[in-house]
Protein backbone atom coordinates (compact mmCIF):
# COMPACT_ATOMS: atom_id res chain seq x y z
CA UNK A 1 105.63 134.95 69.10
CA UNK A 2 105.00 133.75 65.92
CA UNK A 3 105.47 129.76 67.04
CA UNK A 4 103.54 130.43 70.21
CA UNK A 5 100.64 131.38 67.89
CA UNK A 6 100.89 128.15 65.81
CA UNK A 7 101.64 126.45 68.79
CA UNK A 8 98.11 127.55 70.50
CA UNK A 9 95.99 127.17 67.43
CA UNK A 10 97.33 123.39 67.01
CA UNK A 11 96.55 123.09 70.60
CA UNK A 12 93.09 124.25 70.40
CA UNK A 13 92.52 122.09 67.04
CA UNK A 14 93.61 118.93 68.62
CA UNK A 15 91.70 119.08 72.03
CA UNK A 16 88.43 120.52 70.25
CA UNK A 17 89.72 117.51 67.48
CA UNK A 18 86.04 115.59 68.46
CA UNK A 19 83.83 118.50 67.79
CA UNK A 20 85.64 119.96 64.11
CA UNK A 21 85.39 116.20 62.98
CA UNK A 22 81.65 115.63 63.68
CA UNK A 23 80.99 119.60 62.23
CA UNK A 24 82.97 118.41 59.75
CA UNK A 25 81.00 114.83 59.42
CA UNK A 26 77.62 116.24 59.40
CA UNK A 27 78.85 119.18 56.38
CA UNK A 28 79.80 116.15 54.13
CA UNK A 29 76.70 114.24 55.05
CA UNK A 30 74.51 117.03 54.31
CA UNK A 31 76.40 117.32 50.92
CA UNK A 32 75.65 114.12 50.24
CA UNK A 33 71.94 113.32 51.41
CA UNK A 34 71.22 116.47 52.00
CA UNK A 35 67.31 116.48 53.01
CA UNK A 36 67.34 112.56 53.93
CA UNK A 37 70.45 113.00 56.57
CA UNK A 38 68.89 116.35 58.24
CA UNK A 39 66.09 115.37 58.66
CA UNK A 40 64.79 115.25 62.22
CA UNK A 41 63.27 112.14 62.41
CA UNK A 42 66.75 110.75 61.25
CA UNK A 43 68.48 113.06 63.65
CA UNK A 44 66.30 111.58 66.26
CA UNK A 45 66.95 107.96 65.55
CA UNK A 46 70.98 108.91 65.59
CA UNK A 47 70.69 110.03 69.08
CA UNK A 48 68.28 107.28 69.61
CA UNK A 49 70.40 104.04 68.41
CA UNK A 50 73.76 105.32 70.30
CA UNK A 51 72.05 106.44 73.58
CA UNK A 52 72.79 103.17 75.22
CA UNK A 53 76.94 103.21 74.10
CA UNK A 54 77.18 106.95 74.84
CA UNK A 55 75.73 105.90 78.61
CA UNK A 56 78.15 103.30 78.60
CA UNK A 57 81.18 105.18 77.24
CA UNK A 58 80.61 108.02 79.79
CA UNK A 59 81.76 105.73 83.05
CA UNK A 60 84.67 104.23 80.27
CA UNK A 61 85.73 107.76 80.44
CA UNK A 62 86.53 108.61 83.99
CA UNK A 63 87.96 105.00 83.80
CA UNK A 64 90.53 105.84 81.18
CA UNK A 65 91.00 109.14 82.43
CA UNK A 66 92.19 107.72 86.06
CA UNK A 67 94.51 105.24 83.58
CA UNK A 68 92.17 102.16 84.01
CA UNK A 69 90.33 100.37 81.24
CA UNK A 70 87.46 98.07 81.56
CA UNK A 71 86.94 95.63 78.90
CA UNK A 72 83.69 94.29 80.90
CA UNK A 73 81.10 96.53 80.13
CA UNK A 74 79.38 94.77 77.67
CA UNK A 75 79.26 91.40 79.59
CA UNK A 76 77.85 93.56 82.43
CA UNK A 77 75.25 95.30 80.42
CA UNK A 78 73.76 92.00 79.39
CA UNK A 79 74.00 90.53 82.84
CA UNK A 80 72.12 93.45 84.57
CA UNK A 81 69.58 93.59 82.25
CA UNK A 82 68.40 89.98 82.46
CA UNK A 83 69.02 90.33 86.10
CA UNK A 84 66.81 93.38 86.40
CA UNK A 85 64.04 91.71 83.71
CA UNK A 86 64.05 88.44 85.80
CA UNK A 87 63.85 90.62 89.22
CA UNK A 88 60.33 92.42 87.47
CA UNK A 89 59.16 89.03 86.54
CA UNK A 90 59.72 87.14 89.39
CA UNK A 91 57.79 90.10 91.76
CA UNK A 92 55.87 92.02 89.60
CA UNK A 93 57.75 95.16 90.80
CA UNK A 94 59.46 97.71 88.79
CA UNK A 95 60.95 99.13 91.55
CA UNK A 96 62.45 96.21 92.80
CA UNK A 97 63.87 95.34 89.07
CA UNK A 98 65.61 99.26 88.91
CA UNK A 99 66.84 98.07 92.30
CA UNK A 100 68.47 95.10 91.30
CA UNK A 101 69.94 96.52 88.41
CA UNK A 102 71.92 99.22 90.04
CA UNK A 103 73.03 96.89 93.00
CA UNK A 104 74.23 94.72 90.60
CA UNK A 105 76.67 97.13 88.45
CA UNK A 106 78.16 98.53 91.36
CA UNK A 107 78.87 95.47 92.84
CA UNK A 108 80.13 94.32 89.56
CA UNK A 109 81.97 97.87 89.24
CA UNK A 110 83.87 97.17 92.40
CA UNK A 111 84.97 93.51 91.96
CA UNK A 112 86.76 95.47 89.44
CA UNK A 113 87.93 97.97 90.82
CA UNK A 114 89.20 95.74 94.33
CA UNK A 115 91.00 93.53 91.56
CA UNK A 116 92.67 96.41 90.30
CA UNK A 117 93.77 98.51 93.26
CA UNK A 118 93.92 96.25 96.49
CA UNK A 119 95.66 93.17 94.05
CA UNK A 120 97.35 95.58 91.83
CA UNK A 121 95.94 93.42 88.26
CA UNK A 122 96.05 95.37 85.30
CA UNK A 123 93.22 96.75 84.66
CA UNK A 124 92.79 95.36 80.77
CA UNK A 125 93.58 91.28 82.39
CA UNK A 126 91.18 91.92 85.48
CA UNK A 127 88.46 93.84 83.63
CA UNK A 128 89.48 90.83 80.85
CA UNK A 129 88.83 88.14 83.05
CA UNK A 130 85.88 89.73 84.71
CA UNK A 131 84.02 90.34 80.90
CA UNK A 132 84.43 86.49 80.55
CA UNK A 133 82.74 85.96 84.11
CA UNK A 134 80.33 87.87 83.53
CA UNK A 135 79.31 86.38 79.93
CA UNK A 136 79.56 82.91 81.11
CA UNK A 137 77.71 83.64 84.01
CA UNK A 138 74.76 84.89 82.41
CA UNK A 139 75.02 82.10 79.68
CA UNK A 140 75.07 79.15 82.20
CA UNK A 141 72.35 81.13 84.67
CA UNK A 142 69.68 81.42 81.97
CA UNK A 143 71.29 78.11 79.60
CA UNK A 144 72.25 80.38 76.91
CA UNK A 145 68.77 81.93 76.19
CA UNK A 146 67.03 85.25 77.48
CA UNK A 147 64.68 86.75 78.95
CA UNK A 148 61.56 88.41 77.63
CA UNK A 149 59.61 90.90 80.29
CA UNK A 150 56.26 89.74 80.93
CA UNK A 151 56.82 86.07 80.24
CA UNK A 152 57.59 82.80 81.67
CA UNK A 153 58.20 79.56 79.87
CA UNK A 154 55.95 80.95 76.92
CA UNK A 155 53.07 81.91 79.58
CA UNK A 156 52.08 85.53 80.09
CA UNK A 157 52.16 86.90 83.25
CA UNK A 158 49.43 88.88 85.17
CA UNK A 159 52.09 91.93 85.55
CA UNK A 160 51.58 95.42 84.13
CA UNK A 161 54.95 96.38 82.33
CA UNK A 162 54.11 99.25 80.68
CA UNK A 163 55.33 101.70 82.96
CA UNK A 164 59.29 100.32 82.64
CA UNK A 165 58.22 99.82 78.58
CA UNK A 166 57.67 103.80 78.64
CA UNK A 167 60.93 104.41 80.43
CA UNK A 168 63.03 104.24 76.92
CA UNK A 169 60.26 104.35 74.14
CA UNK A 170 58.42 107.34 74.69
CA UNK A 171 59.33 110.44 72.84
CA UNK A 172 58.48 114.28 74.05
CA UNK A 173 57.64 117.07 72.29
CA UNK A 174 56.20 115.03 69.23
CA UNK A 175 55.81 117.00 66.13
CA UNK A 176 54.74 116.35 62.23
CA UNK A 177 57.76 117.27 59.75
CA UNK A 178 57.42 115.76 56.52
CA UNK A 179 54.80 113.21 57.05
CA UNK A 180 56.51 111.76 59.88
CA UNK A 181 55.45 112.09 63.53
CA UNK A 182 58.74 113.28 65.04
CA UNK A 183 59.87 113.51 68.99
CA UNK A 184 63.14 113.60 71.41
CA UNK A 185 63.34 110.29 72.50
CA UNK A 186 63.43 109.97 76.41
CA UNK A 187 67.14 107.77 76.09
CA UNK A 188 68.41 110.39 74.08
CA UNK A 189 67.84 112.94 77.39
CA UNK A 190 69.36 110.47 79.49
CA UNK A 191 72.44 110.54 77.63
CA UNK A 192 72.80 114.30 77.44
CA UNK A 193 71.86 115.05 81.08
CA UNK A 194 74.28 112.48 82.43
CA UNK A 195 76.70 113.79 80.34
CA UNK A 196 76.26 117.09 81.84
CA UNK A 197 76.38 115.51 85.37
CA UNK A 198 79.12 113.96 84.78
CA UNK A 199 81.00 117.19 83.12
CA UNK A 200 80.74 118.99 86.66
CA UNK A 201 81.35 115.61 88.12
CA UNK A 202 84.70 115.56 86.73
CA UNK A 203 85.55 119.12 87.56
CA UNK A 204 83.51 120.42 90.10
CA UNK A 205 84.49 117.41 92.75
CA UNK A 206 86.89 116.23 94.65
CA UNK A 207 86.91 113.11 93.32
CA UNK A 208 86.68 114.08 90.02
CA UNK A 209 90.11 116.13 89.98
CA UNK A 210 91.87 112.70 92.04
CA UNK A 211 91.03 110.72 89.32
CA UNK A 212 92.90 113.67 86.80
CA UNK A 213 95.86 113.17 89.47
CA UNK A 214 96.03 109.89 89.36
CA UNK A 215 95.59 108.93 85.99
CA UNK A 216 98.81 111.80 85.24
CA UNK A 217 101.04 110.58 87.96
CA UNK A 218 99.45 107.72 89.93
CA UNK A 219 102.95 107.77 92.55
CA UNK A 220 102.76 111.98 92.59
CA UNK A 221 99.08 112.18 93.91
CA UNK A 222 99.54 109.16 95.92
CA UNK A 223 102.73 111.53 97.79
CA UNK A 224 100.46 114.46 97.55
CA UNK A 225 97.77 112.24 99.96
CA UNK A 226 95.47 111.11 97.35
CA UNK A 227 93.64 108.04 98.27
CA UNK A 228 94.54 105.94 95.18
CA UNK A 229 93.00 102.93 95.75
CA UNK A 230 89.60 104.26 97.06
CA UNK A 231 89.66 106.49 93.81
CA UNK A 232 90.29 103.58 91.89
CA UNK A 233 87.15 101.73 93.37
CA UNK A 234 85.16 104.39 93.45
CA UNK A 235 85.66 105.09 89.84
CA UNK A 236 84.24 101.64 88.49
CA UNK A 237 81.68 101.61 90.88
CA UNK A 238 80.25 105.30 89.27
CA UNK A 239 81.18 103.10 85.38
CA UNK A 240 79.17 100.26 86.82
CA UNK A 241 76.03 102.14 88.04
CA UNK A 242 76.58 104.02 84.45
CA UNK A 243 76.43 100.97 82.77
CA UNK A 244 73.16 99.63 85.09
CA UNK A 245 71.45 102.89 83.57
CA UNK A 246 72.37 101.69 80.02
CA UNK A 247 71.08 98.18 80.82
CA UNK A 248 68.12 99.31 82.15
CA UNK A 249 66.97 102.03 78.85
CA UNK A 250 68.21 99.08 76.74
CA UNK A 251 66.28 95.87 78.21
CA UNK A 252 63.61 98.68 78.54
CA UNK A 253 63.91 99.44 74.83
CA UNK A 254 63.46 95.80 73.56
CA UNK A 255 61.73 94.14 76.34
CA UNK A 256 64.14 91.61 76.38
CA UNK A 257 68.12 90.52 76.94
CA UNK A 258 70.09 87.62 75.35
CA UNK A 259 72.68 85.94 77.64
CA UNK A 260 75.08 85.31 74.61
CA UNK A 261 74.30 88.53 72.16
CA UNK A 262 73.72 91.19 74.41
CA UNK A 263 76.14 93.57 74.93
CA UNK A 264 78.37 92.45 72.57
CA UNK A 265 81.42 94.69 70.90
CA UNK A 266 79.93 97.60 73.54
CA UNK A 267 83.56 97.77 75.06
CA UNK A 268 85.15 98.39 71.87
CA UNK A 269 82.60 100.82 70.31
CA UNK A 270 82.59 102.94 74.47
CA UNK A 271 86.77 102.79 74.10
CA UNK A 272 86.41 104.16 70.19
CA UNK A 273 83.72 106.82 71.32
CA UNK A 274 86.40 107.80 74.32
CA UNK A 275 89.43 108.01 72.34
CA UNK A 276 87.60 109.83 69.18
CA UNK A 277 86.29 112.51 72.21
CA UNK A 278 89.96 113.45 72.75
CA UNK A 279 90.46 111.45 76.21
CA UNK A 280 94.11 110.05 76.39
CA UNK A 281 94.50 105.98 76.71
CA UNK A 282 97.78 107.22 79.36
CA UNK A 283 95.33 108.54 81.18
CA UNK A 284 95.42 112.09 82.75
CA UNK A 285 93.29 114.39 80.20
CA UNK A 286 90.03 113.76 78.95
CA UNK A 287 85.97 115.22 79.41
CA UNK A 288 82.89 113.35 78.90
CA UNK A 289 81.74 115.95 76.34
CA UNK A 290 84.18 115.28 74.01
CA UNK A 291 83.18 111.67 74.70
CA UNK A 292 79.60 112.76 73.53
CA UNK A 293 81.20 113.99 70.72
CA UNK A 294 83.02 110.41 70.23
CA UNK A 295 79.79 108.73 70.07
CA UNK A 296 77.94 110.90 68.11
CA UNK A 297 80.66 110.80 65.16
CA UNK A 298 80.53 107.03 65.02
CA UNK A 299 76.92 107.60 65.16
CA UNK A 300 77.13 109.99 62.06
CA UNK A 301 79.62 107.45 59.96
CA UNK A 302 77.47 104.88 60.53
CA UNK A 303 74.28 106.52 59.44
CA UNK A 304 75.63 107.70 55.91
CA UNK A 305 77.50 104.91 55.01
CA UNK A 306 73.71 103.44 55.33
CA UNK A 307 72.20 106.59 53.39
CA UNK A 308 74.82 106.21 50.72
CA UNK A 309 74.85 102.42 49.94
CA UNK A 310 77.54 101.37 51.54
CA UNK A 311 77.82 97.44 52.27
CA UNK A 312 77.78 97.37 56.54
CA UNK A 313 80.79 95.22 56.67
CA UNK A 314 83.06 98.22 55.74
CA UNK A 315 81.47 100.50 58.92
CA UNK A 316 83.78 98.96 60.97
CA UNK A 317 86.73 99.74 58.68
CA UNK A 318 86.18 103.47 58.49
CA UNK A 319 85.11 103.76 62.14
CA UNK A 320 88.65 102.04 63.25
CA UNK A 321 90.55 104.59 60.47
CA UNK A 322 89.18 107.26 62.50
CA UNK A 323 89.85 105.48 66.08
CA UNK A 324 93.98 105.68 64.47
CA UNK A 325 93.71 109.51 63.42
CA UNK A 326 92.87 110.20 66.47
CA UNK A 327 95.45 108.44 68.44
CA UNK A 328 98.29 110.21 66.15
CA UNK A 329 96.29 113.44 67.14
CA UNK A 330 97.03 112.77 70.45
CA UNK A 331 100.55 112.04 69.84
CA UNK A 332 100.43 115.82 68.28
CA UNK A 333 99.44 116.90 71.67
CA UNK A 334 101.50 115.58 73.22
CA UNK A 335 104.64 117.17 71.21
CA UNK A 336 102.47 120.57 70.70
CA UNK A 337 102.69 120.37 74.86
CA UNK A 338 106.38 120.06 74.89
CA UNK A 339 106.88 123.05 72.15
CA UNK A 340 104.75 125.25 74.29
């Protein structure tokens, strides 16, 4: 009775591993900075800078979870948003530019996911290849350069952007704290109401316990009638229309997309945010609330290694330290499953 007990508390510590670190994160942070790390203007711009990634990271979790991986995302991102900022320019029409976007991640989404299930690639080579499509693509389509919304060949055009401008940099519920004019930053309740959608998306549907089945046992659900393929597809087409929403609050943010730096390392740091949140690279087990917990820890390191002094260049160092612990938790899982 005694092991069952230790058993069950190491269980609960190891799946809830994503919350007790960030607790744990912000405690040591507030040691440290105290006043300058709690602050909620600095809270705000936390949420604010990993918005986009945590967007991102949400469709790289049902991936993962159905044991896929999709190393395109970032390639995607940048290719959607010029697409959508070109669309806006070239008709003057938000509507047609949020359009655009959307059709073009889940049409990128399911070249993926066709690769994948009807060819049978692995996903890391066809997501691979598709990443370096994508990039040079959108390098040879717009020679390298960008696009800035609103402009032309350095002439202004007679459009009114300010309405897609608002989409990501307005803020609700602004306050004064401290001097500083403080608000919830409209990206920031993107990212937590799509997480919630995509919570009861993951449990609540059909399609959202296949893609537990098949990520556990891809031959077992396809014997228990499971459409494997079609969940496949439909899975990167749901990342891909995640990742259009991420492209669109991020070319909305800056008002302009790069063909050769956007995007870039967004794959990595949505995999890292995944893996932190507790979601097994096997596939099988996983929720896109611990993934919100993922991002929002690498959000947290990153912000007081900046607070505290320390050089940039080392971020990366402690982020990927904590990418390993939690792999090796998940190994402890794993046995803690077979004691039980």
């Amino acid at each position: 009775m005694e092991n069952q007990k230790k058993v069950n508390f190491k269980r609960f510590f190891i799946e809830n591993s994503a919350f007790v670190t960030l607790i744990l994160l912000v405690i040591i942070a507030i040691a440290l900075q105290g006043r300058t790390f709690w602050n909620p203007n600095n809270i705000a711009n936390i949420l604010f800078n990993n918005a986009i990634v945590g967007i991102i990271a949400l469709g790289m979790t049902i991936i993962i979870i159905s044991g896929g991986i999709d190393l395109s995302v970032g390639s995607a991102a940048a290719m959607i948003g010029l697409v959508t900022l070109t669309t806006i320019n070239s008709t003057g029409s938000i509507i047609l530019g949020v359009l655009a976007a959307f059709g073009t991640g889940i049409v990128m989404g399911a070249f993926n996911g066709i690769l994948v299930s009807h060819f049978r690639i692995p996903a890391f080579i066809a997501t691979l290849g598709a990443m370096q499509i994508f990039r040079s693509l959108s390098l040879n389509w717009w020679q390298g350069g960008g696009m800035l919304l609103g402009r032309l060949g350095g002439i202004t055009l007679d459009i009114d952007v300010r309405g897609f401008l608002r989409f990501s940099n307005t803020r609700l519920f602004n306050d004064v704290f401290d001097g500083f004019t403080v608000g919830i930053p409209l990206p920031v309740l993107y990212w937590i109401a799509l997480t919630v959608i995509m919570a009861l998306f993951c449990k609540k549907t059909a399609l959202g316990r296949h893609l537990y089945a098949v990520g556990s046992n891809e031959r077992a659900a396809n014997l228990s009638s499971v459409k494997v393929k079609r969940v496949k597809i439909y899975v990167f087409m749901i990342s891909g229309a995640l990742v259009a929403f991420a492209a669109l609050v991020e070319s909305s943010r800056l008002g302009s997309m790069n063909s050769a730096t956007s995007g870039q390392m967004y794959e990595l740091q949505a995999i890292a945010a995944v893996i932190i949140g507790g979601t097994a690279m096997s596939g099988g087990r996983g929720s896109p609330i611990g993934t919100l917990f993922g991002a929002l820890t690498l959000g947290v390191i990153n912000n007081v290694m900046n607070l505290i002094g320390i050089p940039g260049f080392l971020v990366g160092a402690v982020q990927g330290t904590i990418l390993i612990l939690a792999v090796l938790l998940q190994r402890s899982m794993v046995k803690a499953d077979k004691a039980y």
